[in-house]
N, C-alpha and C. Protein backbone atom coordinates (compact mmCIF):
# COMPACT_ATOMS: atom_id res chain seq x y z
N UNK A 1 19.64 -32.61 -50.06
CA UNK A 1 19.94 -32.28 -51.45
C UNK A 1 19.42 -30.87 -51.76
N UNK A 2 20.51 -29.73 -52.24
CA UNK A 2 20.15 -28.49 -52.37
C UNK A 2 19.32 -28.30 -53.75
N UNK A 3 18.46 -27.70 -53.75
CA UNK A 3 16.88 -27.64 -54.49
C UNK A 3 17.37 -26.83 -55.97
N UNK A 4 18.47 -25.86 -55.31
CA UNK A 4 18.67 -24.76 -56.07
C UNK A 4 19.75 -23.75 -55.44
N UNK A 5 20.33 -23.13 -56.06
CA UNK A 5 21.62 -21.99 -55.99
C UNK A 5 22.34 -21.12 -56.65
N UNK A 6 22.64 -20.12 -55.96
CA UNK A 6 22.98 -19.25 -56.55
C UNK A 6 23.87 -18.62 -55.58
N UNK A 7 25.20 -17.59 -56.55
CA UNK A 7 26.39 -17.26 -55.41
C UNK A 7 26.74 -15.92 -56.39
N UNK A 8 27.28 -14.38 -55.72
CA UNK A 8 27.27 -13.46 -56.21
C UNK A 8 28.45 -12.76 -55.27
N UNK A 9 29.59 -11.77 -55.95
CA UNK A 9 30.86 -11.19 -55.29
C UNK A 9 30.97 -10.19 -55.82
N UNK A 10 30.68 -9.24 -55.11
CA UNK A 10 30.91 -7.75 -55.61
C UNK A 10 32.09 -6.50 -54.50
N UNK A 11 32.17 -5.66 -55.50
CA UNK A 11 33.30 -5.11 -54.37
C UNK A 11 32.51 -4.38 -53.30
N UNK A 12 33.25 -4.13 -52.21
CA UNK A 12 32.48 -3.94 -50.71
C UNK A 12 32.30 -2.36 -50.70
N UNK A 13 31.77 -2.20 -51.63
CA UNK A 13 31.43 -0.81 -51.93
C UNK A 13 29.71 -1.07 -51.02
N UNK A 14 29.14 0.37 -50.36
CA UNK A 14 27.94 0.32 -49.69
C UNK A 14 26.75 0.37 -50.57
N UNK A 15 27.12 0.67 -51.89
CA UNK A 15 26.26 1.24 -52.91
C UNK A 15 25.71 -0.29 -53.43
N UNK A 16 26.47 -1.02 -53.20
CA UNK A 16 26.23 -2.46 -53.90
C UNK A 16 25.23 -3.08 -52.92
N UNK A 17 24.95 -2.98 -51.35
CA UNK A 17 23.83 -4.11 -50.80
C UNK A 17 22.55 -3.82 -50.92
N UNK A 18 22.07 -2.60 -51.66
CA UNK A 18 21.31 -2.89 -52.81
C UNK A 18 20.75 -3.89 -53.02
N UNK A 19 22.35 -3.88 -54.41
CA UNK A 19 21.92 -4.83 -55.19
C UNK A 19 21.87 -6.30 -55.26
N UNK A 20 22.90 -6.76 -53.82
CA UNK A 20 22.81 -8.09 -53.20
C UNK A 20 21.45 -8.55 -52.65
N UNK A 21 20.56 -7.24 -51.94
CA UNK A 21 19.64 -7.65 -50.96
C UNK A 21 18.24 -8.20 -51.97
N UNK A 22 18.64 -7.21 -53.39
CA UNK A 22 17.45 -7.98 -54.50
C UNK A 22 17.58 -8.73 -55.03
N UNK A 23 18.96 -9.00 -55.58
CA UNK A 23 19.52 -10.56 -56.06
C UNK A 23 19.17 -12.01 -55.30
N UNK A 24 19.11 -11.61 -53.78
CA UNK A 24 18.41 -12.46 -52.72
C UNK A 24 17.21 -13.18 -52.84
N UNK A 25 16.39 -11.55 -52.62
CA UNK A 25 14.89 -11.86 -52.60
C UNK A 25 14.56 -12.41 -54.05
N UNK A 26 14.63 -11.96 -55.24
CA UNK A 26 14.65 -12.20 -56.78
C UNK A 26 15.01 -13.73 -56.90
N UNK A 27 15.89 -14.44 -55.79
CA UNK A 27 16.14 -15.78 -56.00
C UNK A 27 15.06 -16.69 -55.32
N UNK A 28 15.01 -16.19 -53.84
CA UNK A 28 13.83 -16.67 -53.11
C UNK A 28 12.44 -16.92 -53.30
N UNK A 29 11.98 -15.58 -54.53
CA UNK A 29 10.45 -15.36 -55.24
C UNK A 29 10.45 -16.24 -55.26
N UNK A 30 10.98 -17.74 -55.36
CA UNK A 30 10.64 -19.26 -56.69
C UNK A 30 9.61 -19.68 -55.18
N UNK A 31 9.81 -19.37 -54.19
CA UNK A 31 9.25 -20.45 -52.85
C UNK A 31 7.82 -19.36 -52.77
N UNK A 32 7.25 -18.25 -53.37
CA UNK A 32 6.38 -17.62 -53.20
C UNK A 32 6.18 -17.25 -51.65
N UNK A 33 6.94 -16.45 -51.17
CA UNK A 33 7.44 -15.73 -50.09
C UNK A 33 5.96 -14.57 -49.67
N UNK A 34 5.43 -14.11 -48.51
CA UNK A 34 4.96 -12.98 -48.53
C UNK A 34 5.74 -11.41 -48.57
N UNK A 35 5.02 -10.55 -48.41
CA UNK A 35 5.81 -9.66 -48.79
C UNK A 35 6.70 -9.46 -47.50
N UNK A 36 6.39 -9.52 -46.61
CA UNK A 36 6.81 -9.48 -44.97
C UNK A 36 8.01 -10.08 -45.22
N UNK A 37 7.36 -11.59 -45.25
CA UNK A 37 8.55 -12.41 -45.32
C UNK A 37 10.08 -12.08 -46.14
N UNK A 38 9.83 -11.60 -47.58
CA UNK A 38 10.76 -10.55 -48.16
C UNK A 38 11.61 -9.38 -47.59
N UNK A 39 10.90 -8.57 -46.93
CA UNK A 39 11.15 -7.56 -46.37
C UNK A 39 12.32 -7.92 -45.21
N UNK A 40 12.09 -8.96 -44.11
CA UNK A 40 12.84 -9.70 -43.45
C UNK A 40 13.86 -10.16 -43.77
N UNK A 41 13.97 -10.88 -44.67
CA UNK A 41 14.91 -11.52 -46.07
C UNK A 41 16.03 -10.34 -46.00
N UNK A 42 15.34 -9.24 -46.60
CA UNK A 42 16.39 -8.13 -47.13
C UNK A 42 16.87 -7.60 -46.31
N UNK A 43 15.91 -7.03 -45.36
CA UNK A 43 16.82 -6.42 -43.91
C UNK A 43 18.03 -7.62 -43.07
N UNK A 44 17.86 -8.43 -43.22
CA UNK A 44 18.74 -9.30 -42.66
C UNK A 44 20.13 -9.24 -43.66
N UNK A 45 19.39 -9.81 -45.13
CA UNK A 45 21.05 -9.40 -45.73
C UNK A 45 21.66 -8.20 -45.61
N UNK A 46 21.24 -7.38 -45.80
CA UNK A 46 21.48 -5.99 -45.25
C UNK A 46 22.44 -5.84 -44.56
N UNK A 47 22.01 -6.47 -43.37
CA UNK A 47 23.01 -6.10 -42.16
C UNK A 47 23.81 -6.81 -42.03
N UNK A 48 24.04 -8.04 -42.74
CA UNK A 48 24.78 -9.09 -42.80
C UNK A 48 26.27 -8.38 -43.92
N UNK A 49 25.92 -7.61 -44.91
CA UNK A 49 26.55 -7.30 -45.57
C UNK A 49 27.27 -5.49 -44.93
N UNK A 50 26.59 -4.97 -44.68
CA UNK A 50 27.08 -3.60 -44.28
C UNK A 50 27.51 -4.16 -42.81
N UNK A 51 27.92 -5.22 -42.12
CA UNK A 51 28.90 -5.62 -40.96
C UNK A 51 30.08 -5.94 -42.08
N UNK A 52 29.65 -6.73 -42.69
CA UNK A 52 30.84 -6.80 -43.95
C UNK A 52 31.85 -5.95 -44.62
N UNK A 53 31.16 -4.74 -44.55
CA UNK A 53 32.02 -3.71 -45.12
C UNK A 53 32.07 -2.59 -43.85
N UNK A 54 31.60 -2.74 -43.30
CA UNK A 54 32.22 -1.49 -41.87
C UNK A 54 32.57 -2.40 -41.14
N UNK A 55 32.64 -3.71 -40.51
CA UNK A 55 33.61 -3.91 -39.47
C UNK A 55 34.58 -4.82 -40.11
N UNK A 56 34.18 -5.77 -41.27
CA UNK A 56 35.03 -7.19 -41.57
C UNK A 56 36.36 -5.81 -42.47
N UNK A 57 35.97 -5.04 -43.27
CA UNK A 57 36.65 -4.62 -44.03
C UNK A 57 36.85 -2.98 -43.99
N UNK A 58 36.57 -2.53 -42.92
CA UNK A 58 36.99 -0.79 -42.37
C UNK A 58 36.60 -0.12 -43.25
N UNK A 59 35.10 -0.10 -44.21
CA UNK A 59 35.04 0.59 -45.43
C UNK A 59 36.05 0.78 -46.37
N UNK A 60 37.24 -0.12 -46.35
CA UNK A 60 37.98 -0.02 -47.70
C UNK A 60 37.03 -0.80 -48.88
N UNK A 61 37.10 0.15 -49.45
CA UNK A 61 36.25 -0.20 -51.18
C UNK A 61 36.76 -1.34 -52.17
N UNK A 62 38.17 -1.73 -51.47
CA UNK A 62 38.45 -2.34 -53.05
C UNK A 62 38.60 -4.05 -52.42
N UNK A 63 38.18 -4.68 -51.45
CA UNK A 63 37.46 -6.06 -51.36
C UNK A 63 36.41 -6.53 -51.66
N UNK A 64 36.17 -7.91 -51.71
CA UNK A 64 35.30 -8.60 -52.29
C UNK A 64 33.77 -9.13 -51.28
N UNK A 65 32.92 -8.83 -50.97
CA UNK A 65 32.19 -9.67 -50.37
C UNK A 65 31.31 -10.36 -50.82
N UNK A 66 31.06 -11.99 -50.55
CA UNK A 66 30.70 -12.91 -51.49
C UNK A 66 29.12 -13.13 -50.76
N UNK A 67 28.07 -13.50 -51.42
CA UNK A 67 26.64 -13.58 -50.87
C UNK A 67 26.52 -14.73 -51.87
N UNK A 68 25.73 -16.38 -50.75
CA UNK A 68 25.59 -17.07 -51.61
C UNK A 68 24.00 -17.76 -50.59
N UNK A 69 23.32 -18.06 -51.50
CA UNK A 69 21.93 -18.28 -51.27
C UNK A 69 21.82 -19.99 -51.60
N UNK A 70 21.27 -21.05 -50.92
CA UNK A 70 20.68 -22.15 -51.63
C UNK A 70 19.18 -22.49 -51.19
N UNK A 71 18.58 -23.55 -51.62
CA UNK A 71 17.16 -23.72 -51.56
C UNK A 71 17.04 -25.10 -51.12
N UNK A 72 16.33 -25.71 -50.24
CA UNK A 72 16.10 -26.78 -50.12
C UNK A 72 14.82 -26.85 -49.68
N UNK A 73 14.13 -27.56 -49.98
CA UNK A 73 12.85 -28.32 -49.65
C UNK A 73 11.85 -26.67 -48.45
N UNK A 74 11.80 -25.89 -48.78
CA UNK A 74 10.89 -24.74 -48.76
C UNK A 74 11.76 -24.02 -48.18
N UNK A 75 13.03 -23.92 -47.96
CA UNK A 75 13.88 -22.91 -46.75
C UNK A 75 15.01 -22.31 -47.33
N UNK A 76 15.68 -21.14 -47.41
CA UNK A 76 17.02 -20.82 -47.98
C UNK A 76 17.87 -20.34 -46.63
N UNK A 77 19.06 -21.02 -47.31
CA UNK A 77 20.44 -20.48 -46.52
C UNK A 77 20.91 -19.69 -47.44
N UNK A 78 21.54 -18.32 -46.75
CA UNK A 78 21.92 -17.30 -47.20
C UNK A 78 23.55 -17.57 -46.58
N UNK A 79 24.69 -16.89 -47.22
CA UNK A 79 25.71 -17.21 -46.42
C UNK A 79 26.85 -15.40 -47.23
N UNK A 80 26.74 -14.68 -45.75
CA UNK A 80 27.21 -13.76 -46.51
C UNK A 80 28.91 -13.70 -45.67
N UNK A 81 29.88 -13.68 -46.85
CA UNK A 81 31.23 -14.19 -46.36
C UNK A 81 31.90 -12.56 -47.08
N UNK A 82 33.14 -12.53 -45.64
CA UNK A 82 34.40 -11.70 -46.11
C UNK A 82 35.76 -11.92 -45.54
N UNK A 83 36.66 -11.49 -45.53
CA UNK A 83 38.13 -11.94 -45.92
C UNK A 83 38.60 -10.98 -45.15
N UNK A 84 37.88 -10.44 -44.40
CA UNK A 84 38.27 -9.69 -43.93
C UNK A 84 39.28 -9.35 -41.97
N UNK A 85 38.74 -8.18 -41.57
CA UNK A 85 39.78 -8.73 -40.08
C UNK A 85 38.96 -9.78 -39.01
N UNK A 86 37.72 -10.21 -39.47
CA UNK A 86 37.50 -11.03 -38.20
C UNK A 86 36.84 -10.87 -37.26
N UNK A 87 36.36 -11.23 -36.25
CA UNK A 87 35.49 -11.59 -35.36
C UNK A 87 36.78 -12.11 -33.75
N UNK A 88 37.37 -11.26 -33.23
CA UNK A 88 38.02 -11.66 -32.24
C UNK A 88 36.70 -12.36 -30.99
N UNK A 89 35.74 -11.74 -30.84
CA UNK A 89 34.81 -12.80 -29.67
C UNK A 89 33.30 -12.46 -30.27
N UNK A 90 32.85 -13.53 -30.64
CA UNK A 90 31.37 -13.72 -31.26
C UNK A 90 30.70 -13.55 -30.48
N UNK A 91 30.26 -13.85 -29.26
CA UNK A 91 29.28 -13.81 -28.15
C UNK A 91 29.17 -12.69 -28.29
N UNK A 92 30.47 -12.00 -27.71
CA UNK A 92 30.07 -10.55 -27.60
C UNK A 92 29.80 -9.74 -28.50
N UNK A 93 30.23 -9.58 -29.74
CA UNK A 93 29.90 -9.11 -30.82
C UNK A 93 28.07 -9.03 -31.19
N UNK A 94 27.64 -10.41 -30.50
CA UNK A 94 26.10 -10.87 -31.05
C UNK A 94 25.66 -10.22 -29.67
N UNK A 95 25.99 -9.80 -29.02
CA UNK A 95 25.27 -9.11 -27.59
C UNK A 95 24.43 -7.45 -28.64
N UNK A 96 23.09 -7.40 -27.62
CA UNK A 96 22.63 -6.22 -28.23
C UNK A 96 23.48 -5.22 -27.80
N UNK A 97 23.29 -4.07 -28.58
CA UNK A 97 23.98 -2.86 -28.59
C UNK A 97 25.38 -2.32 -28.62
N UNK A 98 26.15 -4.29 -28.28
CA UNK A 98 27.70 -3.63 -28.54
C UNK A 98 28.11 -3.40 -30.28
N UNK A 99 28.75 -2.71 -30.44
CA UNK A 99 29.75 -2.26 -31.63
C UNK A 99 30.93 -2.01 -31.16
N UNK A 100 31.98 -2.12 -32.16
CA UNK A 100 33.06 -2.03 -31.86
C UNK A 100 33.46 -1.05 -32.96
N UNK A 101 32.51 -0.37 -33.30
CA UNK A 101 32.55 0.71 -34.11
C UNK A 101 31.72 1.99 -33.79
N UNK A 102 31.89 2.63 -32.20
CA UNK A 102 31.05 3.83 -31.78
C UNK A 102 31.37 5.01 -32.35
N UNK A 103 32.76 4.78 -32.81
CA UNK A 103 33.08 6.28 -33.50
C UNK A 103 32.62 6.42 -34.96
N UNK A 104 31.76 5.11 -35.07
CA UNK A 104 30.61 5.80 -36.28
C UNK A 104 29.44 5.59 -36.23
N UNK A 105 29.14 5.62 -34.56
CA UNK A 105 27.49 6.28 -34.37
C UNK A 105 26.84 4.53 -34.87
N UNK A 106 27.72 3.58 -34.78
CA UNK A 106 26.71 2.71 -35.03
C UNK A 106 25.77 1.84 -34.00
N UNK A 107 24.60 1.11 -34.21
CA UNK A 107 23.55 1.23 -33.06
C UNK A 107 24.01 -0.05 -32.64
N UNK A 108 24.36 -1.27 -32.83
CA UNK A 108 25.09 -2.14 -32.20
C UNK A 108 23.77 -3.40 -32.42
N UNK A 109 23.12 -3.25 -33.59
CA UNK A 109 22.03 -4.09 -33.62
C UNK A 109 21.49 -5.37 -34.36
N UNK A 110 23.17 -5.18 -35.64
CA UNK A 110 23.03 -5.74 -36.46
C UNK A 110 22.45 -7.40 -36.10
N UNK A 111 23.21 -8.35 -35.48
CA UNK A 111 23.20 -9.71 -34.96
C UNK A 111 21.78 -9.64 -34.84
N UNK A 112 21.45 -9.09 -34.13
CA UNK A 112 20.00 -9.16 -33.06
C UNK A 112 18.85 -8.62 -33.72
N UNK A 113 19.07 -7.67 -35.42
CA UNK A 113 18.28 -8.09 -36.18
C UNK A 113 18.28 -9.23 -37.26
N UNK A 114 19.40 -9.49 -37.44
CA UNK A 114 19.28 -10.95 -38.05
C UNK A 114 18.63 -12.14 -37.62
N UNK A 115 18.77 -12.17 -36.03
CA UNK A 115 18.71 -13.23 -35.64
C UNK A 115 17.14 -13.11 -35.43
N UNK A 116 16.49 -11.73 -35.23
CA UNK A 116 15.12 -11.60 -35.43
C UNK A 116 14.34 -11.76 -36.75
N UNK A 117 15.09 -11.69 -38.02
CA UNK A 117 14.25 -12.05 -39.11
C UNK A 117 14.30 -13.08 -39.53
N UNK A 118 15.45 -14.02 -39.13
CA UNK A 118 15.60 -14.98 -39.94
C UNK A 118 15.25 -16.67 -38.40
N UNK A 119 15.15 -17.80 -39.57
CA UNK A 119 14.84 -18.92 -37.79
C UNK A 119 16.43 -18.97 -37.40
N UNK A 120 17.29 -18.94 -38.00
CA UNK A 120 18.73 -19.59 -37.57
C UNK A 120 19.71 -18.70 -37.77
N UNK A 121 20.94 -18.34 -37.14
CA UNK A 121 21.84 -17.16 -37.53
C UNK A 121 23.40 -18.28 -36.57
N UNK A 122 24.10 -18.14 -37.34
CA UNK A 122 25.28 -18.67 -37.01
C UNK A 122 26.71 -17.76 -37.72
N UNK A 123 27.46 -17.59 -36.87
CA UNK A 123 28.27 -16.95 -37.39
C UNK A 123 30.06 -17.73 -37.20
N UNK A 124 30.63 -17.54 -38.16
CA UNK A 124 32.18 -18.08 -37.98
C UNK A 124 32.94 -17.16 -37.92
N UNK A 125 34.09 -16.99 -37.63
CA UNK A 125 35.36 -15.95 -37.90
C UNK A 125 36.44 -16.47 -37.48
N UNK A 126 37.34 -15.85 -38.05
CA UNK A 126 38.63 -16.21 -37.30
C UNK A 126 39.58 -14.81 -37.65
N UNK A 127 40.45 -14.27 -36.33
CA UNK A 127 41.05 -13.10 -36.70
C UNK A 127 41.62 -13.15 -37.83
N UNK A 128 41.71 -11.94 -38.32
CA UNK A 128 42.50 -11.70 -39.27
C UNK A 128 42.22 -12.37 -40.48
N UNK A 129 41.20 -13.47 -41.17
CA UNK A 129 40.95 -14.24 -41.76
C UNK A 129 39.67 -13.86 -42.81
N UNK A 130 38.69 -13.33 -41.49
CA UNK A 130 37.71 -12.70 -42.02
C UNK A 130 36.23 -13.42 -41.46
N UNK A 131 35.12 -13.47 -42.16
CA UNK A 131 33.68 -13.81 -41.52
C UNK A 131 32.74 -14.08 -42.41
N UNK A 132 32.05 -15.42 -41.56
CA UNK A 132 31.40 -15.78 -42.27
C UNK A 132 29.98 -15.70 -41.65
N UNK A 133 28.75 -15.16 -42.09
CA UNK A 133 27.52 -15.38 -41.37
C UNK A 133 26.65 -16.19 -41.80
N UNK A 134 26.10 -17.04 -41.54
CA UNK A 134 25.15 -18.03 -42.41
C UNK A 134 23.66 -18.16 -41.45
N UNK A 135 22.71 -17.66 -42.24
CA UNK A 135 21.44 -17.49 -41.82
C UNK A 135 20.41 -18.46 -42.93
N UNK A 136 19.43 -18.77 -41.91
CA UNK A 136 18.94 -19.90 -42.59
C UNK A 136 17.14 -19.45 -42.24
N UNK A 137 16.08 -19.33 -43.26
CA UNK A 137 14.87 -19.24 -42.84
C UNK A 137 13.92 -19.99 -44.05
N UNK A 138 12.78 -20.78 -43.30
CA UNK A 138 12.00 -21.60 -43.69
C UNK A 138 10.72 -20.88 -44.14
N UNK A 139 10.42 -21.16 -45.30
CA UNK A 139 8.96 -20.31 -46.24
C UNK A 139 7.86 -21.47 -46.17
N UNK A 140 6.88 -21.05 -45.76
CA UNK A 140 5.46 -21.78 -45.44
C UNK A 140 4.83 -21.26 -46.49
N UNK A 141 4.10 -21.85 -47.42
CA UNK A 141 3.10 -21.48 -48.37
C UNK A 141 1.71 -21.62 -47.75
N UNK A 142 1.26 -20.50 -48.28
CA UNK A 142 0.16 -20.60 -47.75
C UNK A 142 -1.01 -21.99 -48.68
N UNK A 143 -0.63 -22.26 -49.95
CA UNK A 143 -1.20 -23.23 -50.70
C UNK A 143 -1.37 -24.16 -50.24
């Protein structure tokens, strides 16, 4: 039974993961997070969202990418989704250092920091359809 939720769609403009990555953490504060733990949080949406708009959607500006967060019993799933072209082979995509975007200098790291900040990283796609990443991490209080 989800504790708590919240879901947010803004256009895939770069200027906006920002304001997704604080809308995140700002939801998460309720589990009294450290700051680390935050920091992790955000860098993960981060990259979850700027794959969103440079590979799901070729930096065209005028799509939607949707970020939706829930809470259960001390842990949030984050689930950052686009509509975009897809994920033709996931493995490889989640391999360090590949991109399929070198002609913009990108470092090929995104997956492999997600999958380092957060406990769980799962990803869906289907060509042409678009992508879904759903990352999941558990908050220990120190209380």
């Amino acid at each position: 039974m989800v504790d708590n939720s919240m879901k947010i769609e803004f256009l895939s403009k770069s200027e906006n993961t920002g304001f997704a990555r604080v809308a995140v953490a700002a939801f998460v504060s309720q589990l009294d997070p450290t700051i680390e733990e935050l920091s992790d949080l955000k860098t993960a949406v981060s990259e979850a969202i700027t794959n969103s708009i440079i590979h799901g959607y070729e930096n065209k500006n005028d799509k939607f990418v949707k970020v939706e967060a829930s809470i259960e019993k001390g842990s949030v799933t984050v689930i950052v989704e686009d509509s975009g072209v897809g994920i033709e082979n996931i493995p490889k995509a989640m391999e360090p250092l590949y991109t399929s975007r070198p002609d913009l200098e990108r470092s090929g790291m995104g997956f492999t920091v997600m999958e380092s900040f957060m406990d769980g990283l799962r990803v869906e796609s289907e060509k042409g359809k678009g992508t879904k990443v759903i990352m999941k991490k558990t908050f220990y209080s120190l209380s």
